[in-house]
C-alpha atoms as a PDB file:
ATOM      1  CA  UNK A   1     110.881 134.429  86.911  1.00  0.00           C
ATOM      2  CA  UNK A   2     111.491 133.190  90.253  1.00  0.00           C
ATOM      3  CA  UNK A   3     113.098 129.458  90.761  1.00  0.00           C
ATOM      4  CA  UNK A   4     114.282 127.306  93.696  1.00  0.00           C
ATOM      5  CA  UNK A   5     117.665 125.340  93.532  1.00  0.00           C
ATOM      6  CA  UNK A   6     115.707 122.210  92.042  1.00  0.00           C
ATOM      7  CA  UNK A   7     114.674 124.203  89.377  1.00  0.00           C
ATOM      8  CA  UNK A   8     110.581 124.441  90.152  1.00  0.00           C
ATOM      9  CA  UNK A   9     108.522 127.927  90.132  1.00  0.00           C
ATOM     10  CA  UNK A  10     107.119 128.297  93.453  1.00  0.00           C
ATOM     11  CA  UNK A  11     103.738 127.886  91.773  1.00  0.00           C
ATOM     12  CA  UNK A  12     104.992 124.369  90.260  1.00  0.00           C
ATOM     13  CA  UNK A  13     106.064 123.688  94.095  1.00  0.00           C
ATOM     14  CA  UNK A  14     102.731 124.901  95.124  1.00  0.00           C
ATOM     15  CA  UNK A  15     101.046 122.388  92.785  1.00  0.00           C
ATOM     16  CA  UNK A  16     103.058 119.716  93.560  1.00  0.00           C
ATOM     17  CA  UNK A  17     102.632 119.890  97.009  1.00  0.00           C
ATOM     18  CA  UNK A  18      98.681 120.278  96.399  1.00  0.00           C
ATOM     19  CA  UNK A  19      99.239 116.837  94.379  1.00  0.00           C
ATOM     20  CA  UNK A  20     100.736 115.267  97.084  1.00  0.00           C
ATOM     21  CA  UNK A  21      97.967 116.118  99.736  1.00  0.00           C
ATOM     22  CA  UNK A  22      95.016 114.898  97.359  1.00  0.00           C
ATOM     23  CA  UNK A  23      97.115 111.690  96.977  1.00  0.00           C
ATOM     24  CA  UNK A  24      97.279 111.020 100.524  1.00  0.00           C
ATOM     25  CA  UNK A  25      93.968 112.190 100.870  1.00  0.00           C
ATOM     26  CA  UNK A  26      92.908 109.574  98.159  1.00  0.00           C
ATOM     27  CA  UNK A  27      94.565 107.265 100.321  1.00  0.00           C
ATOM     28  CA  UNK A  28      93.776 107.242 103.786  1.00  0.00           C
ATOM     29  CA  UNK A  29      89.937 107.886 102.039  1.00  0.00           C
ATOM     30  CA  UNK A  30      90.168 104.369 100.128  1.00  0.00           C
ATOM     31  CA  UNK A  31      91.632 102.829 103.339  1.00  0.00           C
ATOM     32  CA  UNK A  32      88.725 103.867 105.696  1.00  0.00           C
ATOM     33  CA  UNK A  33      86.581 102.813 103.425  1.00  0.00           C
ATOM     34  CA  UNK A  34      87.574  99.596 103.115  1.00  0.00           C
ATOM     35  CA  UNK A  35      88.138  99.367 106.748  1.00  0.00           C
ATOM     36  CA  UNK A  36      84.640 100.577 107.548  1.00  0.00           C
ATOM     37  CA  UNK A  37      83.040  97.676 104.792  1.00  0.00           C
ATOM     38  CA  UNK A  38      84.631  94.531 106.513  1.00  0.00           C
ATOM     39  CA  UNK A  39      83.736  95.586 109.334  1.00  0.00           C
ATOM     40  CA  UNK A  40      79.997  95.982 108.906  1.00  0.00           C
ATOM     41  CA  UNK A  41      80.435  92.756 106.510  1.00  0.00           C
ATOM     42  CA  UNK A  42      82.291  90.970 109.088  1.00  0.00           C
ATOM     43  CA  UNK A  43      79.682  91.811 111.771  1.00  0.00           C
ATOM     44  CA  UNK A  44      76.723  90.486 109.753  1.00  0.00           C
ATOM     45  CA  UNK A  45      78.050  87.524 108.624  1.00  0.00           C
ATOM     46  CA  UNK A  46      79.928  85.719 111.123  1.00  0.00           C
ATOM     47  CA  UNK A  47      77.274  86.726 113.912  1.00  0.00           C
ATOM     48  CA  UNK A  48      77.024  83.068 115.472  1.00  0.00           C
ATOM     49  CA  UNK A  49      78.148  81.353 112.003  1.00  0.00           C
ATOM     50  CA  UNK A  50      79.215  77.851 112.495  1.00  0.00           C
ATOM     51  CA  UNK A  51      82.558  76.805 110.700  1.00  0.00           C
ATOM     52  CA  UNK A  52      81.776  74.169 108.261  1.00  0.00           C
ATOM     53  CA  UNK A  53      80.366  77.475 106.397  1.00  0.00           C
ATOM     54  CA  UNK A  54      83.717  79.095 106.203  1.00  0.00           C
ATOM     55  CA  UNK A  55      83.980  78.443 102.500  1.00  0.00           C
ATOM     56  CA  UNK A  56      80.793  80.036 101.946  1.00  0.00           C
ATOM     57  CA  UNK A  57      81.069  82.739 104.364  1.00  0.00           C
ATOM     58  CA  UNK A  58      84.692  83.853 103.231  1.00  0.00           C
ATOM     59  CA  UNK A  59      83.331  83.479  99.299  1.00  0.00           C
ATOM     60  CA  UNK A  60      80.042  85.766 100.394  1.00  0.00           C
ATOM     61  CA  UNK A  61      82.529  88.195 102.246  1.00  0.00           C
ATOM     62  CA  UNK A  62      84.228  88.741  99.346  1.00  0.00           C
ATOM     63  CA  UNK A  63      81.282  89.523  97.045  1.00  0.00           C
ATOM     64  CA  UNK A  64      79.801  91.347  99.507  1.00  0.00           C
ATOM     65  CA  UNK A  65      82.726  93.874  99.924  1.00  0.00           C
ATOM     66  CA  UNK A  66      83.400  93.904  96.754  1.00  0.00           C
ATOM     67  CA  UNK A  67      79.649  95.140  96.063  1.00  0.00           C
ATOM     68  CA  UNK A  68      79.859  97.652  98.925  1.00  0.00           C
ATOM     69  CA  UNK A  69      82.713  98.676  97.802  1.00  0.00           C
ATOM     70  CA  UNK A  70      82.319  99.696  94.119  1.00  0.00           C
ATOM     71  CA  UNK A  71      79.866 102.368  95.079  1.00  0.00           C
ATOM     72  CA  UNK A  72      82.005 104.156  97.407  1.00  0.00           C
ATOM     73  CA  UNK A  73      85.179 104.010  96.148  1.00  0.00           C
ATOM     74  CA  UNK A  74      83.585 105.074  92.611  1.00  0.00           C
ATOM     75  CA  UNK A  75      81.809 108.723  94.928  1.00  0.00           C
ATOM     76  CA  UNK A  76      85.238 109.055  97.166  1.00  0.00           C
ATOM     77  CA  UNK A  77      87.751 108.107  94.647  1.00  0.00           C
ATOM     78  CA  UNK A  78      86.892 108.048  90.759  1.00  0.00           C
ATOM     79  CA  UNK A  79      84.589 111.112  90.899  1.00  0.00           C
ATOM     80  CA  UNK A  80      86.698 113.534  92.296  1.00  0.00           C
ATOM     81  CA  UNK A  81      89.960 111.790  90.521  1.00  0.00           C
ATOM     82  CA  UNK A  82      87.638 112.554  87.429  1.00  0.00           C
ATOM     83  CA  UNK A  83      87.309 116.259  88.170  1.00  0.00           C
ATOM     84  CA  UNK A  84      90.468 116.747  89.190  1.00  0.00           C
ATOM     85  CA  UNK A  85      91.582 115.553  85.560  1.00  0.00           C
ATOM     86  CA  UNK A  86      88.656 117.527  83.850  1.00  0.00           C
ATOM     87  CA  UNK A  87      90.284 120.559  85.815  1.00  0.00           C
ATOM     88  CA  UNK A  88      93.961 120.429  84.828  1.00  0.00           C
ATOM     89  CA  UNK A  89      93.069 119.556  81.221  1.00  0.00           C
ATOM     90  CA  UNK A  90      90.852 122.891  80.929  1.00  0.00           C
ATOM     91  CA  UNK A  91      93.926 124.697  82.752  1.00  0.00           C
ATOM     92  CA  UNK A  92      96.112 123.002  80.103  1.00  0.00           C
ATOM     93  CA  UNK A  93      93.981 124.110  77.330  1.00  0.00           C
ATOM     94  CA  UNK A  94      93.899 127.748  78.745  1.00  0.00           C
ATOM     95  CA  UNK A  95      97.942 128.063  79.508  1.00  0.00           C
ATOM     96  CA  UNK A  96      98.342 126.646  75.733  1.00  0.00           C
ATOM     97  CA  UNK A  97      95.900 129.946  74.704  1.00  0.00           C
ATOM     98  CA  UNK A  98      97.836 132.039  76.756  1.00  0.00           C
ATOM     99  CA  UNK A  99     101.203 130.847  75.339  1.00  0.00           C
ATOM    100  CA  UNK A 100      99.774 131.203  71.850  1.00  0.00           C
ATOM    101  CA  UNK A 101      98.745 134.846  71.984  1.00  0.00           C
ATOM    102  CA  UNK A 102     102.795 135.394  73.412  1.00  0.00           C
END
């Protein structure tokens, strides 16, 4: 078997690169969409607001990206998290069967 000087596989360098890039992914996903939720938020709400509201408007900002955010970061962040996790567990369960019949 094949290792490099910090002691990894190249497939276990392989995967942890792949780990890496699906964390940044993750990332720069959760960021846009929370970038892309003010904004529309911030557009609707303080169109022409006047500022003895800015109690309520910064309270009804808040819910309101809070609500438009749970649905997107639950489709661009917990789904695919959840698959990912699915995915290595069934690999798990088939490099323990593997192992086994060693």
């Amino acid at each position: 078997m094949v290792r490099r000087p910090n002691g990894h596989t190249p497939q276990v360098a392989c995967q942890e690169k792949a780990s890496k890039r699906a964390a940044i992914r993750i990332l720069l996903v959760m960021i846009a969409a929370i970038f892309a939720v003010e904004f529309v938020v911030m557009l609707v709400l303080f169109r022409g607001a006047e500022p003895s509201k800015n109690i309520t408007n910064a309270l009804l900002d808040g819910a309101l990206l809070s609500g438009g955010l749970y649905p997107l970061l639950y489709l661009l962040v917990y789904r695919p998290m959840l698959l990912e996790i699915t995915a290595h567990k069934r690999k798990d369960e088939e490099l323990r069967k593997a192992h086994d019949e060693l």
